[in-house]
Protein backbone atom coordinates (compact mmCIF):
# COMPACT_ATOMS: atom_id res chain seq x y z
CA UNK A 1 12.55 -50.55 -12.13
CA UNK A 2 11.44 -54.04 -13.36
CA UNK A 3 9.79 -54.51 -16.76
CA UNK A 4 7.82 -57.33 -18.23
CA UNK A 5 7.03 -57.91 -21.10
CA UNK A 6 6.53 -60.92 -24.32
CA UNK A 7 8.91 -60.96 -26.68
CA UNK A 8 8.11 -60.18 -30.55
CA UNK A 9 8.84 -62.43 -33.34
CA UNK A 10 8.76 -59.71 -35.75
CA UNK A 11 11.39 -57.04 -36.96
CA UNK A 12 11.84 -53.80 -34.83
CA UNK A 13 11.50 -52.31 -38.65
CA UNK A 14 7.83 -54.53 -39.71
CA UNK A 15 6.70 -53.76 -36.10
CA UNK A 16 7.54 -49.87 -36.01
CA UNK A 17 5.63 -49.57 -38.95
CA UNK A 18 2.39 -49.59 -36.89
CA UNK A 19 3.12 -49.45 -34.11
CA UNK A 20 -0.15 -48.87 -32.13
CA UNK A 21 -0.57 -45.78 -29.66
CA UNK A 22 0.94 -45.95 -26.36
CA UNK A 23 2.98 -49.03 -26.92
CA UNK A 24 6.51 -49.59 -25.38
CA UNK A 25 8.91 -51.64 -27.38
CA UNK A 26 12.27 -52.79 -26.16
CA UNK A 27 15.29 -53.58 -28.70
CA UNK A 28 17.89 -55.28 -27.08
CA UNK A 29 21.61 -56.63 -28.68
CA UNK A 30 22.92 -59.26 -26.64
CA UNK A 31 26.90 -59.84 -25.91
CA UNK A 32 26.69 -61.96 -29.17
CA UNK A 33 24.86 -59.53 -31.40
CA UNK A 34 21.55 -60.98 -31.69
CA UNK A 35 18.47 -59.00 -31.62
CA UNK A 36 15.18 -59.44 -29.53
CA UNK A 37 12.40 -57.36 -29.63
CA UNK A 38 10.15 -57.18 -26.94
CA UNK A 39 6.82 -55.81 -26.26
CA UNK A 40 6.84 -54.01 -22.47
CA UNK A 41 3.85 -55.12 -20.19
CA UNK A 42 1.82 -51.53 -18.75
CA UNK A 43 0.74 -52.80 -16.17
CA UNK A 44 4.99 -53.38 -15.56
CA UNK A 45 5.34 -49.33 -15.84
CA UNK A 46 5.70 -47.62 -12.33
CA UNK A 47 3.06 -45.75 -11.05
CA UNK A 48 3.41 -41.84 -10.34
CA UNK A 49 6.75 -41.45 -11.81
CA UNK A 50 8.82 -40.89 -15.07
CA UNK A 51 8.98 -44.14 -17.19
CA UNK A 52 11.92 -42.83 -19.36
CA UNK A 53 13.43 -39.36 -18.53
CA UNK A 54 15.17 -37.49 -21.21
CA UNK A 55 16.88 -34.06 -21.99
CA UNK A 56 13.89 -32.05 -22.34
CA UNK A 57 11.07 -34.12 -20.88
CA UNK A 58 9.75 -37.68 -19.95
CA UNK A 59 7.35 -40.22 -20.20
CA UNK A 60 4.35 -40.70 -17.37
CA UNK A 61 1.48 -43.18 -17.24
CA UNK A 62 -1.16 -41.11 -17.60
CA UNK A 63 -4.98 -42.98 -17.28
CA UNK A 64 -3.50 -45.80 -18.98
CA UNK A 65 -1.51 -43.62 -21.60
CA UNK A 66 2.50 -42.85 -22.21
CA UNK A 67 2.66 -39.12 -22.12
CA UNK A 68 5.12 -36.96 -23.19
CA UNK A 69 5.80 -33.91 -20.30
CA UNK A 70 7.91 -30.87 -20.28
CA UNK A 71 9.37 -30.35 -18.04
CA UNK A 72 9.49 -33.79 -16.56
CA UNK A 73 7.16 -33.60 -12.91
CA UNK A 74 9.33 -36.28 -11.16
């Protein structure tokens, strides 16, 4: 899988806060520590498959939309 996305010059905290529906945000700690916050493209986001698969469900693009599903179809 390869995202895109714009990073956020914001805190993760500030931007969690209102975080609008069906918004993916990335928080990533490089070797060093430092932490960017970015703000995943959809349009990046696989087609007819999970986006993130977890222990009881995953994520699927649904008519533009991050669903949650469970059990997970893929």
């Amino acid at each position: 899988m390869n995202l895109t996305g714009v990073e956020v010059n914001v805190s993760a905290d500030d931007l969690l806060k209102k975080l609008p529906p069906s918004t993916v945000i990335a928080v990533i700690s490089d070797d060093k520590g430092q932490i960017r916050t970015v703000k995943v493209d959809h349009d990046s986001i696989p087609k007819n498959e999970s986006f993130i698969k977890v222990a009881g469900g995953c994520f699927v693009p649904v008519n533009g939309r991050l669903v949650w599903v469970n059990p997970c179809p893929y």
